[in-house]
PDB file of N, CA and C in Angstrom:
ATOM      1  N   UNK A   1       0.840  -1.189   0.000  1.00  0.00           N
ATOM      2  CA  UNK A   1       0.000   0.000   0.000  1.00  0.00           C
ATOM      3  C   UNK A   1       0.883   1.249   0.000  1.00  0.00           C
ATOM      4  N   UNK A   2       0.170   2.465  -0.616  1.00  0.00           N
ATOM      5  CA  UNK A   2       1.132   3.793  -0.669  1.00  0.00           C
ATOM      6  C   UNK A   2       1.233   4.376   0.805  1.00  0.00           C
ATOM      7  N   UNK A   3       2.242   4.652   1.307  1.00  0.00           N
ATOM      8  CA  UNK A   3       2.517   5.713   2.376  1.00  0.00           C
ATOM      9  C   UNK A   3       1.755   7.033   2.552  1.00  0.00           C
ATOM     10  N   UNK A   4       0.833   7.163   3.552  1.00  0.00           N
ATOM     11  CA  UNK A   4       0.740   8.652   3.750  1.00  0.00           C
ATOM     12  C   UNK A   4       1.221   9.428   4.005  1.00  0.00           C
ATOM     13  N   UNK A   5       1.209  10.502   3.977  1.00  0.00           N
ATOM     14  CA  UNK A   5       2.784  12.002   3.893  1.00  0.00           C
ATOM     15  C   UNK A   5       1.572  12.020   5.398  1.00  0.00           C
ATOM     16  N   UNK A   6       2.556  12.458   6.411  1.00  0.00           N
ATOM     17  CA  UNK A   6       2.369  12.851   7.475  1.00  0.00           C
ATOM     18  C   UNK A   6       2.331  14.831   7.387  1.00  0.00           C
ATOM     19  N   UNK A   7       1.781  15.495   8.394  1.00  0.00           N
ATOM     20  CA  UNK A   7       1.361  16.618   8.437  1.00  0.00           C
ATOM     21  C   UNK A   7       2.550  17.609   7.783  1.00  0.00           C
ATOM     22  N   UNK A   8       3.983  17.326   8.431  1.00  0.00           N
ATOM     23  CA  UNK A   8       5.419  17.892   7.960  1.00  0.00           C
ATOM     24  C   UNK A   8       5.251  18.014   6.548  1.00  0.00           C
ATOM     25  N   UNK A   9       5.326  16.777   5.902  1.00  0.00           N
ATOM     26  CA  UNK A   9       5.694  16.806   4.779  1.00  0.00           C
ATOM     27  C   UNK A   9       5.063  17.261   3.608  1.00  0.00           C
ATOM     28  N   UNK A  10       3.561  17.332   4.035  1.00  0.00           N
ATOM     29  CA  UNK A  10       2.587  17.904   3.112  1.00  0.00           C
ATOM     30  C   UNK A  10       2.952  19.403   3.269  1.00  0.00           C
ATOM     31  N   UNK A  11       3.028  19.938   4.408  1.00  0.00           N
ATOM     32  CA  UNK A  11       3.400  21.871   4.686  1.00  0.00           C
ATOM     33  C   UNK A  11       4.650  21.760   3.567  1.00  0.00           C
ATOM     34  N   UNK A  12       5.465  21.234   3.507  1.00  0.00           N
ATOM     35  CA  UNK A  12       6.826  21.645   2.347  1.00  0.00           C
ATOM     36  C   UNK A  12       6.377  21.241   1.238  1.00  0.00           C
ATOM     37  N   UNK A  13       5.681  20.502   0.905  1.00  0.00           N
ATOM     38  CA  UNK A  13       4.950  19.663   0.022  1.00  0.00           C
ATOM     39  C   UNK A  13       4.597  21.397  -0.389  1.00  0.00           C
ATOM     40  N   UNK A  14       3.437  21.692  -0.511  1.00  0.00           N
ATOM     41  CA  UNK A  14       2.506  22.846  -0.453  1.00  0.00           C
ATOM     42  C   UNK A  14       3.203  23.974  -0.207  1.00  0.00           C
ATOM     43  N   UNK A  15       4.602  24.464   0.588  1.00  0.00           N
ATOM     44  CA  UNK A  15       4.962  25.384   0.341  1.00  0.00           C
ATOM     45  C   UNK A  15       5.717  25.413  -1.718  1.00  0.00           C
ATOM     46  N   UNK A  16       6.175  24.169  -1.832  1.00  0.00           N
ATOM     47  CA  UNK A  16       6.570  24.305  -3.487  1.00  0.00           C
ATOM     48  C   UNK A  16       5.130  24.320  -4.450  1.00  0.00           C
ATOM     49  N   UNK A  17       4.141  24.466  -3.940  1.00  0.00           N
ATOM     50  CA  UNK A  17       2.842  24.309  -4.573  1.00  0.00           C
ATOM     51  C   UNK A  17       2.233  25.334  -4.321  1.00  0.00           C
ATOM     52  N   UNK A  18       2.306  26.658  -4.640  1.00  0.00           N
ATOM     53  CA  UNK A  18       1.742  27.598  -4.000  1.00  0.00           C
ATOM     54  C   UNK A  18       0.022  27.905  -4.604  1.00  0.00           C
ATOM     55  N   UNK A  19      -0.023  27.291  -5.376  1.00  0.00           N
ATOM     56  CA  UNK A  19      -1.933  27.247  -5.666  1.00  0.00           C
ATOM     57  C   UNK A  19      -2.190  26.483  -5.345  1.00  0.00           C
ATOM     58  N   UNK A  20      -1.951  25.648  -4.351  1.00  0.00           N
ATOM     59  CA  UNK A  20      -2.637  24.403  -3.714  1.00  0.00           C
ATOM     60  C   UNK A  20      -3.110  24.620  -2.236  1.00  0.00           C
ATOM     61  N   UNK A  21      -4.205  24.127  -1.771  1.00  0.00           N
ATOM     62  CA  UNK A  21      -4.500  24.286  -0.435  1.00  0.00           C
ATOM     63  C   UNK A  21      -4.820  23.017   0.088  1.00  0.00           C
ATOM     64  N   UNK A  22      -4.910  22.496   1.556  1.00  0.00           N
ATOM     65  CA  UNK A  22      -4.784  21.614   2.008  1.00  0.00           C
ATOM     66  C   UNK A  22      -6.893  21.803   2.218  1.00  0.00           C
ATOM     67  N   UNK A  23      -7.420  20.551   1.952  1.00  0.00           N
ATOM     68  CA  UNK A  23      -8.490  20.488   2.058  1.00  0.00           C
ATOM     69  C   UNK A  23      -9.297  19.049   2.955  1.00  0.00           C
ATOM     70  N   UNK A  24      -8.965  19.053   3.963  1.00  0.00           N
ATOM     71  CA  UNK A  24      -9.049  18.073   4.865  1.00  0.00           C
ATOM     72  C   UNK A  24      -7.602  16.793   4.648  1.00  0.00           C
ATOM     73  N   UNK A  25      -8.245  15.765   3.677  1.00  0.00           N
ATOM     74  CA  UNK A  25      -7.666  14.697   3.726  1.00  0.00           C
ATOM     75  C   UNK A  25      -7.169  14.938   1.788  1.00  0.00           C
ATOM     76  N   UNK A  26      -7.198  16.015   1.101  1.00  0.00           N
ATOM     77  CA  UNK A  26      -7.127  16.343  -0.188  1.00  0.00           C
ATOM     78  C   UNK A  26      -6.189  17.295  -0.020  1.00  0.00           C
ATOM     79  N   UNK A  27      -5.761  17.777  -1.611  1.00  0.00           N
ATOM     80  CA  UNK A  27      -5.287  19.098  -1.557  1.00  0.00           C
ATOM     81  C   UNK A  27      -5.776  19.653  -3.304  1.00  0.00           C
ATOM     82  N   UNK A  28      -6.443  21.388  -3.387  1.00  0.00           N
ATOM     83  CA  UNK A  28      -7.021  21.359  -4.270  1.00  0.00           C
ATOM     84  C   UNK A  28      -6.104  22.690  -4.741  1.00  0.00           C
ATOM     85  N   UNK A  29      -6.713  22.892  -5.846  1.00  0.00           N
ATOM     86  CA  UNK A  29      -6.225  24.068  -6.787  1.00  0.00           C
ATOM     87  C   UNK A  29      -7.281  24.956  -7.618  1.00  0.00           C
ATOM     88  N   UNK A  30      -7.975  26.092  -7.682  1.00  0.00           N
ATOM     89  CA  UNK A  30      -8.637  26.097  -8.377  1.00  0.00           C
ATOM     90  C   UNK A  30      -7.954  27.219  -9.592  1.00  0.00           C
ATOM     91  N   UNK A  31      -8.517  27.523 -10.871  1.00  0.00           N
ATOM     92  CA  UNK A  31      -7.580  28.292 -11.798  1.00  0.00           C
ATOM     93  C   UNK A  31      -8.381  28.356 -12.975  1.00  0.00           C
ATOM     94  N   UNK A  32      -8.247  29.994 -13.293  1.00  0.00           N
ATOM     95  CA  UNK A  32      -9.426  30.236 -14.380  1.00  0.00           C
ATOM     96  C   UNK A  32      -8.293  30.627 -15.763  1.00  0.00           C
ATOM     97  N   UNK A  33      -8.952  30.046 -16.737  1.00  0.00           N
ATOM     98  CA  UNK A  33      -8.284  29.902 -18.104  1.00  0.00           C
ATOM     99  C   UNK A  33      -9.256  31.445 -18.395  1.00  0.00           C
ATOM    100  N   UNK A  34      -8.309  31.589 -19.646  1.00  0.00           N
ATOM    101  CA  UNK A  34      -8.724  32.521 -20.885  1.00  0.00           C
ATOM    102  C   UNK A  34     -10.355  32.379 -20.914  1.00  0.00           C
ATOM    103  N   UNK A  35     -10.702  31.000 -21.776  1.00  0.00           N
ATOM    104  CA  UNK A  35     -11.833  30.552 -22.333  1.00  0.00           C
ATOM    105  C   UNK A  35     -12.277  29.205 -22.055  1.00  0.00           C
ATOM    106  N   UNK A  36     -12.967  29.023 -22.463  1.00  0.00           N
ATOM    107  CA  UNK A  36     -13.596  27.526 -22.296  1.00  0.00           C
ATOM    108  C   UNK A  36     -13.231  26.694 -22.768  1.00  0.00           C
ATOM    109  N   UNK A  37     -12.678  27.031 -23.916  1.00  0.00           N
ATOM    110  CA  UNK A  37     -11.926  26.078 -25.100  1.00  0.00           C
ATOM    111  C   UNK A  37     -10.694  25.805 -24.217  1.00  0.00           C
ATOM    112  N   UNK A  38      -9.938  26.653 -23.759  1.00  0.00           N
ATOM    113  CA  UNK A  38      -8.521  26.359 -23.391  1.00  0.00           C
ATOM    114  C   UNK A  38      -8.542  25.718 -21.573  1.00  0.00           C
ATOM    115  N   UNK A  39     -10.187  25.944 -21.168  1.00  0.00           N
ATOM    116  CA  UNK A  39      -9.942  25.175 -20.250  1.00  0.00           C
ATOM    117  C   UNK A  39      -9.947  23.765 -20.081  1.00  0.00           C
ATOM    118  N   UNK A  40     -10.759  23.287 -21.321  1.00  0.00           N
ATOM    119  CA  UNK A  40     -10.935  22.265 -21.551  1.00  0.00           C
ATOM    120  C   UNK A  40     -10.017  21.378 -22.345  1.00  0.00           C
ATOM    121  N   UNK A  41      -8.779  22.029 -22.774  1.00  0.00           N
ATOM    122  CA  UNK A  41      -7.272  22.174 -23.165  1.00  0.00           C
ATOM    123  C   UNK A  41      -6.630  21.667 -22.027  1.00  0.00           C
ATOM    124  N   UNK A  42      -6.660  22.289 -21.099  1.00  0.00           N
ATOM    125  CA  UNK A  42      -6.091  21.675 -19.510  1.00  0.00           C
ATOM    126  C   UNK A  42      -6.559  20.207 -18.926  1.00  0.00           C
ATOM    127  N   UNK A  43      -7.803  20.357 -18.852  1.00  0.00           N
ATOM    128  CA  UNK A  43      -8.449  19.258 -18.743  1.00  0.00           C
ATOM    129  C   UNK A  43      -8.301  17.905 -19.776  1.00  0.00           C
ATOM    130  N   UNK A  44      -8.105  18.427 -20.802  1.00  0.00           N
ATOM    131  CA  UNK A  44      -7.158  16.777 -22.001  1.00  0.00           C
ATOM    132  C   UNK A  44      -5.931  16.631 -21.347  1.00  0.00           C
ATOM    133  N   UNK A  45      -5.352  17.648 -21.058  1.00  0.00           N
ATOM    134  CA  UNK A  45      -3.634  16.911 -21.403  1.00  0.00           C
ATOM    135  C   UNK A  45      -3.818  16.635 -19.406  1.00  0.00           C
ATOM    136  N   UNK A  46      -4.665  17.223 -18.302  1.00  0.00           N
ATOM    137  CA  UNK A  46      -4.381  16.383 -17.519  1.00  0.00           C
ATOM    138  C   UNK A  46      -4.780  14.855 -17.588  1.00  0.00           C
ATOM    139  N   UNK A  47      -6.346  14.507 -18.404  1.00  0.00           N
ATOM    140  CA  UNK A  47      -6.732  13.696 -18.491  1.00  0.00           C
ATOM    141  C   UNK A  47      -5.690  12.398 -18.877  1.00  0.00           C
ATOM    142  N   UNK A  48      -4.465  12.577 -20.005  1.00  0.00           N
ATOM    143  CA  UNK A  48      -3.597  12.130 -20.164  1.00  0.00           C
ATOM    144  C   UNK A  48      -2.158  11.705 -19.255  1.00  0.00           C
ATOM    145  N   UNK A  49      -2.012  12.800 -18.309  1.00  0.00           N
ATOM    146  CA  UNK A  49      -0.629  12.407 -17.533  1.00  0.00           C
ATOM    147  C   UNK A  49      -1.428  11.822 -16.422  1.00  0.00           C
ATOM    148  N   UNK A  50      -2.760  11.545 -15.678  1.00  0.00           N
ATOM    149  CA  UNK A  50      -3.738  10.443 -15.015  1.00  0.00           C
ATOM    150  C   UNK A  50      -3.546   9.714 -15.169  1.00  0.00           C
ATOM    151  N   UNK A  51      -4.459   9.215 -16.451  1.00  0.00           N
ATOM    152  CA  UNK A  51      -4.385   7.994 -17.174  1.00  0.00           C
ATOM    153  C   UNK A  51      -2.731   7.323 -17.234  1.00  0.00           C
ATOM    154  N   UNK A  52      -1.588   7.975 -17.204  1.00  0.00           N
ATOM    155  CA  UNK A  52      -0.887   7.769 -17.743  1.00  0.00           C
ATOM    156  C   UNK A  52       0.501   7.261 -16.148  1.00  0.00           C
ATOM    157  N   UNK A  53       0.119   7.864 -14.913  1.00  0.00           N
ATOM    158  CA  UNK A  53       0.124   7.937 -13.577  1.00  0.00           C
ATOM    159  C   UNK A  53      -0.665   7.184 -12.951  1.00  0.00           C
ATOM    160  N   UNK A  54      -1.865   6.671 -13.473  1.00  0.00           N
ATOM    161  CA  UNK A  54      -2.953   5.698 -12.719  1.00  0.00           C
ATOM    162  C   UNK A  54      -3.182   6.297 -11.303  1.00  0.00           C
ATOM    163  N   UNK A  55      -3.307   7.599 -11.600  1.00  0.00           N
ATOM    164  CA  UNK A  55      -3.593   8.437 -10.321  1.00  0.00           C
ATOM    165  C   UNK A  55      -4.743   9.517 -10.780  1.00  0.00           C
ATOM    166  N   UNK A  56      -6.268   9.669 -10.417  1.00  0.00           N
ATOM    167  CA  UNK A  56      -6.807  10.611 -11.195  1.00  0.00           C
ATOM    168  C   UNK A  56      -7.617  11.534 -10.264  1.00  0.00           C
ATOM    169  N   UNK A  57      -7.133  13.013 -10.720  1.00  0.00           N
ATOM    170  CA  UNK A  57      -7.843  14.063 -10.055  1.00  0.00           C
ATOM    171  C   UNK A  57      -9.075  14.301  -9.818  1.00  0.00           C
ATOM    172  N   UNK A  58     -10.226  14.390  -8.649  1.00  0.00           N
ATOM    173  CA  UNK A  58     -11.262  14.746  -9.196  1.00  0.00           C
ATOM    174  C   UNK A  58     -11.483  16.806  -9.771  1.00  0.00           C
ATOM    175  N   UNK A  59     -12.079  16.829 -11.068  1.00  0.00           N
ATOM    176  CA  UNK A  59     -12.251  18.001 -11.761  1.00  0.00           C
ATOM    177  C   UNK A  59     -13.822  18.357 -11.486  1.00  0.00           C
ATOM    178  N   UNK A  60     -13.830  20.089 -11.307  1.00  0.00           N
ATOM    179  CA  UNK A  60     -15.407  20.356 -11.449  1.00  0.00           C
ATOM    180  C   UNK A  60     -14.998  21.347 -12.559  1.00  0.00           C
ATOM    181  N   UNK A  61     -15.687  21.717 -13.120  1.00  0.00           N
ATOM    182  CA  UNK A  61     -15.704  22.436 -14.404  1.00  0.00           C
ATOM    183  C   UNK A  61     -16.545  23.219 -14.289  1.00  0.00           C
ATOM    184  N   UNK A  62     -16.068  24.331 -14.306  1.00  0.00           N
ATOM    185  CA  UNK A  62     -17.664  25.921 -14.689  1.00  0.00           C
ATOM    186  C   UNK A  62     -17.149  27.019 -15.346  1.00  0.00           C
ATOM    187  N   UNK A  63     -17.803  26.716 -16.379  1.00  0.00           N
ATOM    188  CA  UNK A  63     -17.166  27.676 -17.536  1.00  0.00           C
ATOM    189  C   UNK A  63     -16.112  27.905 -17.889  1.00  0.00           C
ATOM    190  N   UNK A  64     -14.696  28.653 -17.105  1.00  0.00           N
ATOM    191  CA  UNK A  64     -13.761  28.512 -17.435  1.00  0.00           C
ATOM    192  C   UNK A  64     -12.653  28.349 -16.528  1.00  0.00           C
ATOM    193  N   UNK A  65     -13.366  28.439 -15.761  1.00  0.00           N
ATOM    194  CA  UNK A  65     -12.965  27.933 -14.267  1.00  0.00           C
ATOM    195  C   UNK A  65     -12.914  26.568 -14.005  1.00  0.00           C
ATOM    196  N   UNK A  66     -11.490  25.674 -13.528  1.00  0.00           N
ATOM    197  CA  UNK A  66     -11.300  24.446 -12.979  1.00  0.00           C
ATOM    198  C   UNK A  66     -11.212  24.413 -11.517  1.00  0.00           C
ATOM    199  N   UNK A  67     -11.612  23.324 -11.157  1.00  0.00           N
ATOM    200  CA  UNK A  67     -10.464  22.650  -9.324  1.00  0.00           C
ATOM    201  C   UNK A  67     -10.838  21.007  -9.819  1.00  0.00           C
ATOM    202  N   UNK A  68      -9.472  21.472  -8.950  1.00  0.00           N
ATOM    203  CA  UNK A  68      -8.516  20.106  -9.075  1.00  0.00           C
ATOM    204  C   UNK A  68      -8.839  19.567  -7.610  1.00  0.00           C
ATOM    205  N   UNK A  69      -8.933  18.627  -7.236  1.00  0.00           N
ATOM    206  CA  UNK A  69      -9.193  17.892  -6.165  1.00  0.00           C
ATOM    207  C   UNK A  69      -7.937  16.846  -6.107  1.00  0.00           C
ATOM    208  N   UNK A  70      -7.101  16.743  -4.981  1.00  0.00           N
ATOM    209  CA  UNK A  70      -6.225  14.972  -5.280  1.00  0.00           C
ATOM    210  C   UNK A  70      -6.125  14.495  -4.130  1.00  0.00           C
ATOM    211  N   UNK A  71      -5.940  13.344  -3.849  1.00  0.00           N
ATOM    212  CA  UNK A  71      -6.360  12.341  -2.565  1.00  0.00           C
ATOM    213  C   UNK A  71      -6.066  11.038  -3.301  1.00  0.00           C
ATOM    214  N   UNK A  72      -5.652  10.283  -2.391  1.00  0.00           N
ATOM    215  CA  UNK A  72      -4.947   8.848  -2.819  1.00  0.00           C
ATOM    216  C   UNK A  72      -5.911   7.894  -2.246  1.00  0.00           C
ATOM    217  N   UNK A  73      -7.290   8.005  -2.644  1.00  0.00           N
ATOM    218  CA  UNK A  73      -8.281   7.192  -1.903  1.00  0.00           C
ATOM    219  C   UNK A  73      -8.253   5.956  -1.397  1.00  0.00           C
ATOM    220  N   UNK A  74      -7.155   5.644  -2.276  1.00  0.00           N
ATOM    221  CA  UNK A  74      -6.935   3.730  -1.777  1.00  0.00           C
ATOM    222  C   UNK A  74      -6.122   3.660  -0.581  1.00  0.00           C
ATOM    223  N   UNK A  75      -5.339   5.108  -0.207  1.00  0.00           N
ATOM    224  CA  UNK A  75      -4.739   4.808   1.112  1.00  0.00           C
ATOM    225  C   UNK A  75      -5.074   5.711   1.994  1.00  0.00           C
ATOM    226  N   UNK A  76      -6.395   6.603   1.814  1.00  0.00           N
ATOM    227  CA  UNK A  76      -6.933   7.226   2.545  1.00  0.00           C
ATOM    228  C   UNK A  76      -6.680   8.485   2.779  1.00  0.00           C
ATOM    229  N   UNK A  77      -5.717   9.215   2.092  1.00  0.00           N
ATOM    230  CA  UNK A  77      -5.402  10.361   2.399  1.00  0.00           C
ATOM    231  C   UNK A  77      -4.020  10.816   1.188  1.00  0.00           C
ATOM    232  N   UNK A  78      -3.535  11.992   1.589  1.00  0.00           N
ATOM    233  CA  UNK A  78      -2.708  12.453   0.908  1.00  0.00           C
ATOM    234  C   UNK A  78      -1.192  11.215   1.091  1.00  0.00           C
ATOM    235  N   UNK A  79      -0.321  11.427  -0.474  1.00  0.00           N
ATOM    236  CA  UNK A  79       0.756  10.366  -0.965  1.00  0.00           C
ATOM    237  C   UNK A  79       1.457  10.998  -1.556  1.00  0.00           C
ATOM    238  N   UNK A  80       2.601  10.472  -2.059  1.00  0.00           N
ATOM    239  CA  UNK A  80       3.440  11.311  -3.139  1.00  0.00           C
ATOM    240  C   UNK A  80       2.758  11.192  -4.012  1.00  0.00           C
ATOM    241  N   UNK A  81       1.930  10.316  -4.489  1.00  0.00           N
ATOM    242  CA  UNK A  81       1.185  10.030  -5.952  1.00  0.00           C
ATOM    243  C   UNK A  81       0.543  11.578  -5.845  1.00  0.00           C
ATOM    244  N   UNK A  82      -0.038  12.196  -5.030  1.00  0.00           N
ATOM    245  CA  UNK A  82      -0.926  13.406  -4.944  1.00  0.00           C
ATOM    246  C   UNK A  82       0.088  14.391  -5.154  1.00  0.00           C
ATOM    247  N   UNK A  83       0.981  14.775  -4.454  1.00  0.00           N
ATOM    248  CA  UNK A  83       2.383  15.922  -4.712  1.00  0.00           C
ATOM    249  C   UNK A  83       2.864  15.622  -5.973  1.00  0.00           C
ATOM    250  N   UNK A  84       3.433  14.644  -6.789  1.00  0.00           N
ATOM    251  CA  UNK A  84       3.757  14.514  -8.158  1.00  0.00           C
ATOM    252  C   UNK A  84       2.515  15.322  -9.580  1.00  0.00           C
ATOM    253  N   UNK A  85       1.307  14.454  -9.242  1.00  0.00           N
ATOM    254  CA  UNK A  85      -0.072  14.862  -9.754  1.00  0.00           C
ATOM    255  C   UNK A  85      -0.007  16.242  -9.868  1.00  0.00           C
ATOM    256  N   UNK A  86       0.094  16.667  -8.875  1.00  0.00           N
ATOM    257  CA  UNK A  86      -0.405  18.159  -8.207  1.00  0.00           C
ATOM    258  C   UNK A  86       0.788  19.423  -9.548  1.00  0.00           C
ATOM    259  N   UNK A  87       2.636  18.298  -8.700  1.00  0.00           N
ATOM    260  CA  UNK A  87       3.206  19.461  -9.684  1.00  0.00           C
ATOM    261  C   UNK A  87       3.463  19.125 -11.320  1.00  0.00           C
ATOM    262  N   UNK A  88       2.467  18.326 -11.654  1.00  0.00           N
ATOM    263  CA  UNK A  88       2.370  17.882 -13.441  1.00  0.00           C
ATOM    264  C   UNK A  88       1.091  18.873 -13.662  1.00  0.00           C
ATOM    265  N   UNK A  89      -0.154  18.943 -13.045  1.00  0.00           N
ATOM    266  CA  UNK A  89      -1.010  19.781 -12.597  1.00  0.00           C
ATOM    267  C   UNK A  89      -0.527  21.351 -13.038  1.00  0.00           C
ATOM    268  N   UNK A  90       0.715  21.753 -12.376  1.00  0.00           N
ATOM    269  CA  UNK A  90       0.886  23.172 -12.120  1.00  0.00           C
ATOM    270  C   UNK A  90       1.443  23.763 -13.694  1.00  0.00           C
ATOM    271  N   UNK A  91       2.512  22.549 -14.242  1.00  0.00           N
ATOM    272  CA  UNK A  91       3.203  23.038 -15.591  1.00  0.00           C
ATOM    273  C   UNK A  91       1.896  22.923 -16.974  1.00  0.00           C
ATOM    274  N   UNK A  92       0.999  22.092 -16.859  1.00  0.00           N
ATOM    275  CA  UNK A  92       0.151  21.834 -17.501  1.00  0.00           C
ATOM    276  C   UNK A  92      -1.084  23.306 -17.882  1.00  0.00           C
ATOM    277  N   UNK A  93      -1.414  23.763 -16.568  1.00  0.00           N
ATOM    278  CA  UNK A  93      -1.740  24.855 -16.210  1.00  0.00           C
ATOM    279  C   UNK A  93      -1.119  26.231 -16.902  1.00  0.00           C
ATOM    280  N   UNK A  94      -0.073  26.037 -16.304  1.00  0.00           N
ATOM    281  CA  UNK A  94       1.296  27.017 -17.082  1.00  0.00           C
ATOM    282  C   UNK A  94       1.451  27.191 -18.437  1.00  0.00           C
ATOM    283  N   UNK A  95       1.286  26.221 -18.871  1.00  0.00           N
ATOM    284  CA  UNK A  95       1.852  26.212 -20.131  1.00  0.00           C
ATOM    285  C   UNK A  95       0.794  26.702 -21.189  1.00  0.00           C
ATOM    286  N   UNK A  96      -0.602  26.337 -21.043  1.00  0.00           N
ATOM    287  CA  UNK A  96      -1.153  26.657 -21.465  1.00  0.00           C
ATOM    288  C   UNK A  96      -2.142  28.421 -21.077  1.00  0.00           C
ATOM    289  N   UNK A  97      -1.784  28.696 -19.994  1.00  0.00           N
ATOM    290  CA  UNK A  97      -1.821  30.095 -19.760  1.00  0.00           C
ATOM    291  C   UNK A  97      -0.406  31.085 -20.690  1.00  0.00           C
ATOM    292  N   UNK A  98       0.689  30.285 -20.483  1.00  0.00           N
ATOM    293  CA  UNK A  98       1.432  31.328 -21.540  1.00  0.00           C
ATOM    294  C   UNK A  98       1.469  31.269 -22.759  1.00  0.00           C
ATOM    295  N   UNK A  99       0.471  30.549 -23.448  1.00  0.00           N
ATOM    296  CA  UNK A  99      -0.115  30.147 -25.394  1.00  0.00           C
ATOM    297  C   UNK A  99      -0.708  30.773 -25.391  1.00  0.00           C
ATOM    298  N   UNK A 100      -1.220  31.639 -24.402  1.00  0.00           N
ATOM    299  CA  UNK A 100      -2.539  32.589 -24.851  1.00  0.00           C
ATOM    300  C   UNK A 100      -1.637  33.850 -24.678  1.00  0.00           C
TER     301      UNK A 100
END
């Protein structure tokens, strides 16, 4: 089973994550694109490094506005699987905010 990050490690965790907040047993992000089109741009290519990690974010979607939800449900709480996620999450984000 995956290791849970104890309280320490998530605070340094999250200080290199600075759009992330600690949300009980999660940690989320929320982040508004250009348009709808390009949020939904974010939402493919995370859909891909998931799938691709066998680790998957929960997403709410409103208009052009995302959050990211991550939690390692199978071990109950926050993991590295969630801190990795999180900073593939942040460049994904990035990258497509500086195409516009």
């Amino acid at each position: 089973m995956t290791e849970l990050l104890d309280d320490d490690r998530i605070r340094t965790a999250l200080e290199h994550l600075p759009h992330w907040q600690r949300d009980g047993d999660a940690i989320t992000r929320e982040a508004k694109l250009p348009s709808f089109p390009r949020a939904i741009e974010v939402v493919n290519r995370v859909a891909e490094l998931a799938e691709a990690a066998d680790h998957h974010p929960d997403v709410d979607i409103r208009w052009r506005t995302l959050r990211f939800s991550l939690s390692t449900h199978s071990a109950g709480g926050l993991t590295e699987k969630d801190i990795s996620l999180a900073t593939e999450i942040d460049g994904v984000v990035d990258a497509v905010m500086d195409a516009t």
